[in-house]
Protein backbone atom coordinates (compact mmCIF):
# COMPACT_ATOMS: atom_id res chain seq x y z
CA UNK A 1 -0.38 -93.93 -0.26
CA UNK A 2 -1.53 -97.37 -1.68
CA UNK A 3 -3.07 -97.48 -4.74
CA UNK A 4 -1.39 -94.21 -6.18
CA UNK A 5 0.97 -94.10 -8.67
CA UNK A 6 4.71 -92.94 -8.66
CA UNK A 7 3.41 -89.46 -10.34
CA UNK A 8 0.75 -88.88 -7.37
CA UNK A 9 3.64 -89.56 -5.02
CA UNK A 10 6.48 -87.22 -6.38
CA UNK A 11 5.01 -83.67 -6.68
CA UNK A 12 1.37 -81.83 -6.46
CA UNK A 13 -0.42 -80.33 -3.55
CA UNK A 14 -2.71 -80.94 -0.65
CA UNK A 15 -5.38 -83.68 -0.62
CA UNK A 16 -8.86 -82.13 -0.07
CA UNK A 17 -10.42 -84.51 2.73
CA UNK A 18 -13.86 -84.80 4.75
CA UNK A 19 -14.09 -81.28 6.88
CA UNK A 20 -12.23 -79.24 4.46
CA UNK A 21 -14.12 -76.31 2.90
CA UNK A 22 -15.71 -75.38 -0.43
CA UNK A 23 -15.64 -71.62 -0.61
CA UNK A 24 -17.86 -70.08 -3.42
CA UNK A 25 -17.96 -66.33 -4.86
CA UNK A 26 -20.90 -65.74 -6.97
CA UNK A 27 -20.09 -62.05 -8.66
CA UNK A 28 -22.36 -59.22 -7.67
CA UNK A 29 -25.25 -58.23 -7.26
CA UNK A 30 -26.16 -61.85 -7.25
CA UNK A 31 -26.66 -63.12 -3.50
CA UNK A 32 -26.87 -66.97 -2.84
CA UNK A 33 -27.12 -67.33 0.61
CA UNK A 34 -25.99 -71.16 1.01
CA UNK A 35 -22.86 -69.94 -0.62
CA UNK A 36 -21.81 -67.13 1.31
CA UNK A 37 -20.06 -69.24 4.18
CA UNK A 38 -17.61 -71.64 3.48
CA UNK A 39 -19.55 -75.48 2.81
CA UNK A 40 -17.62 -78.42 4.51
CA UNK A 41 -16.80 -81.47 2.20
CA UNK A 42 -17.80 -84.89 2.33
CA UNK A 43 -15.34 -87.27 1.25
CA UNK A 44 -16.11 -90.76 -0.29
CA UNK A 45 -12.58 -92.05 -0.39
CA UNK A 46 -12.80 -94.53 2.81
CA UNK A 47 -9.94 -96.80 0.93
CA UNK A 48 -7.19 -94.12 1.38
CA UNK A 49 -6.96 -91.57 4.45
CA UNK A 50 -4.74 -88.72 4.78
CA UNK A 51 -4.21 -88.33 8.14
CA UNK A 52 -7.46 -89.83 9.74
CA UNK A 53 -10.70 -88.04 7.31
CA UNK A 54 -11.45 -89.75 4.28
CA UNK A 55 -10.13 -87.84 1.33
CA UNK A 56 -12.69 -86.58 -1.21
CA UNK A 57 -12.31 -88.07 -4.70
CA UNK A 58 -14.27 -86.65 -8.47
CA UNK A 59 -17.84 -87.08 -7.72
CA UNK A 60 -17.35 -85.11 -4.44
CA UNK A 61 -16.14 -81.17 -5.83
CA UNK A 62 -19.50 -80.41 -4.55
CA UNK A 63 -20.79 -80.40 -1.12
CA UNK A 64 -23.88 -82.37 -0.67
CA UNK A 65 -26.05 -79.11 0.76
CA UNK A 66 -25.22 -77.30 -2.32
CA UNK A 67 -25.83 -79.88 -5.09
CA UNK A 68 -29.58 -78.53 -4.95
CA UNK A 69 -31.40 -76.05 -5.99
CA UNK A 70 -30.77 -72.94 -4.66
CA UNK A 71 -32.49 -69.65 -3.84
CA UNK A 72 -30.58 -66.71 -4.84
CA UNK A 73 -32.06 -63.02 -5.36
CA UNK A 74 -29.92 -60.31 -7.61
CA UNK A 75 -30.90 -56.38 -6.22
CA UNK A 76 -33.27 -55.44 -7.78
CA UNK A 77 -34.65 -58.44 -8.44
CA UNK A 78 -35.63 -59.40 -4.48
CA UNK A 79 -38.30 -61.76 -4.67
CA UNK A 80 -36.06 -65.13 -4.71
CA UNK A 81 -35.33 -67.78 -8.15
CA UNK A 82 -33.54 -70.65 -8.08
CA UNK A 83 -30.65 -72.30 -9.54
CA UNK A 84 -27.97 -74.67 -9.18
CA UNK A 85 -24.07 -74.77 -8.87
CA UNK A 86 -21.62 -75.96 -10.99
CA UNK A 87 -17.73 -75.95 -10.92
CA UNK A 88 -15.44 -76.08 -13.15
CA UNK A 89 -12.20 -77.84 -11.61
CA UNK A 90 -8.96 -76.58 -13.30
CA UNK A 91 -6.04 -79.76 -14.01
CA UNK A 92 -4.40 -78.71 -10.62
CA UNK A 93 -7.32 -79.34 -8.67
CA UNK A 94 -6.95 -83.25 -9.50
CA UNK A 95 -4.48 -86.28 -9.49
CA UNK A 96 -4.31 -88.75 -12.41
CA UNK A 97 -6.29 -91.57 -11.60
CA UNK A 98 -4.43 -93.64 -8.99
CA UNK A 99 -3.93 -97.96 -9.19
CA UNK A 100 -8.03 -98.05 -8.27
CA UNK A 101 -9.35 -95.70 -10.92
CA UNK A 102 -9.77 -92.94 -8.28
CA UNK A 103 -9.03 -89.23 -9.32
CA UNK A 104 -8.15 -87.18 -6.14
CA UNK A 105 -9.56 -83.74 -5.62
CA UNK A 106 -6.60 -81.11 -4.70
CA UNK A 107 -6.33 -78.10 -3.12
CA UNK A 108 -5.17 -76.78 -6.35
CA UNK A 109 -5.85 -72.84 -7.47
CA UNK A 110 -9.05 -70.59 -7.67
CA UNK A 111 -11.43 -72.19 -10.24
CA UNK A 112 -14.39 -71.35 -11.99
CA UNK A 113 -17.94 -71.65 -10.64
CA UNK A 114 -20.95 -70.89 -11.91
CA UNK A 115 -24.46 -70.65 -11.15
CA UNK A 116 -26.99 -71.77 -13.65
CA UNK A 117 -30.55 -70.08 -12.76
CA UNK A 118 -33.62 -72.47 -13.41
CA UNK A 119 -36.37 -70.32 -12.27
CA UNK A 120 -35.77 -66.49 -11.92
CA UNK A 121 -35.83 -64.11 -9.31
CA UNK A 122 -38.25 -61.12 -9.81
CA UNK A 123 -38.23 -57.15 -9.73
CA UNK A 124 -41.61 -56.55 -7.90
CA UNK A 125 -43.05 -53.97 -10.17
CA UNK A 126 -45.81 -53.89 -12.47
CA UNK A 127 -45.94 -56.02 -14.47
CA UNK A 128 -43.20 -58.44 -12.42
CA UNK A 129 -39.94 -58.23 -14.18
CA UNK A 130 -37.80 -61.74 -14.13
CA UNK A 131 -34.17 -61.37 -13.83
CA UNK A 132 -33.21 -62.11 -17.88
CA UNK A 133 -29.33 -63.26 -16.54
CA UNK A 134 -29.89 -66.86 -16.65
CA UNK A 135 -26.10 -67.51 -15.62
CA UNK A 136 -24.19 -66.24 -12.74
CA UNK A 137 -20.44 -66.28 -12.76
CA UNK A 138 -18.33 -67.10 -9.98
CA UNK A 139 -14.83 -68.48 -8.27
CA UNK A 140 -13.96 -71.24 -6.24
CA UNK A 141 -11.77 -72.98 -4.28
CA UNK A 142 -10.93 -75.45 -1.62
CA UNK A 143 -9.90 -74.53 1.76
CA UNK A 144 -7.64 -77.35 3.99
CA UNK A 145 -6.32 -77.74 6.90
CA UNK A 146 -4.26 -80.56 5.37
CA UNK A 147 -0.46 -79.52 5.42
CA UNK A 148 0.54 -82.84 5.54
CA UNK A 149 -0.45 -85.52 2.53
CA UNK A 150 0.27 -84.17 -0.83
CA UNK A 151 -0.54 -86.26 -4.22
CA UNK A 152 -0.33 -84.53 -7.79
């Protein structure tokens, strides 16, 4: 792989590219819709391919659909909020930074994700309730089709 380093070559795990998925668990009874299919990724690494897509470097963990706001609702607070997604990448989701400066996004293990509510769903009642959990645990992690080009 130019530009990598003899570390990204020996040992590590599948290069996330363009077309692989994000998948996203937000724990119950929050329900983001947006998340509950797997989210293709966008890769911005055009320099190096693995195996034809561009691979997806730091900078693209998150999809660009979900980068957002997002409406979510969490029983019984129905009437939709908003918030955004964050993730928290664990060391095994990433290379060291190759020859270029690059840091390579990896298949890697389940990570964290959470989701940070900016404006509250509501309980319909009287007076309106707003939901008081302003942050919304979660898991992540990358799904590839990638069996082939490894880095670490």
């Amino acid at each position: 792989m130019p530009g990598a380093t003899k570390r990204e070559l020996s040992m590590g795990d599948f290069i996330i590219r363009s077309g692989d998925m994000l998948k996203v668990t937000i724990a119950p009874p929050a329900i983001v819709p947006m998340l509950i299919p797997p989210v293709p990724m966008v890769g911005t690494g055009t320099t190096v391919l693995a195996a034809g897509p561009p691979i997806c470097l730091m900078g693209d963990q998150i999809p660009p659909e979900l980068r957002g706001p997002m409406p979510y609702t969490a029983p019984p607070f129905v009437t939709p909020g908003e918030g955004t997604l964050q993730l928290v990448l664990m060391p095994n989701n990433w290379t060291i930074k190759t020859l270029n400066g690059k840091v390579i996004l990896l298949k890697g293990a389940t990570f964290e994700a959470i989701f940070n509510v900016s404006d509250p769903a509501i309980e319909p009642s009287i007076p309106p309730v707003p939901d008081p959990l302003l942050v919304k645990m979660g898991t992540a992690q990358y799904i590839t089709t990638n069996m082939t080009v490894m880095a670490g």
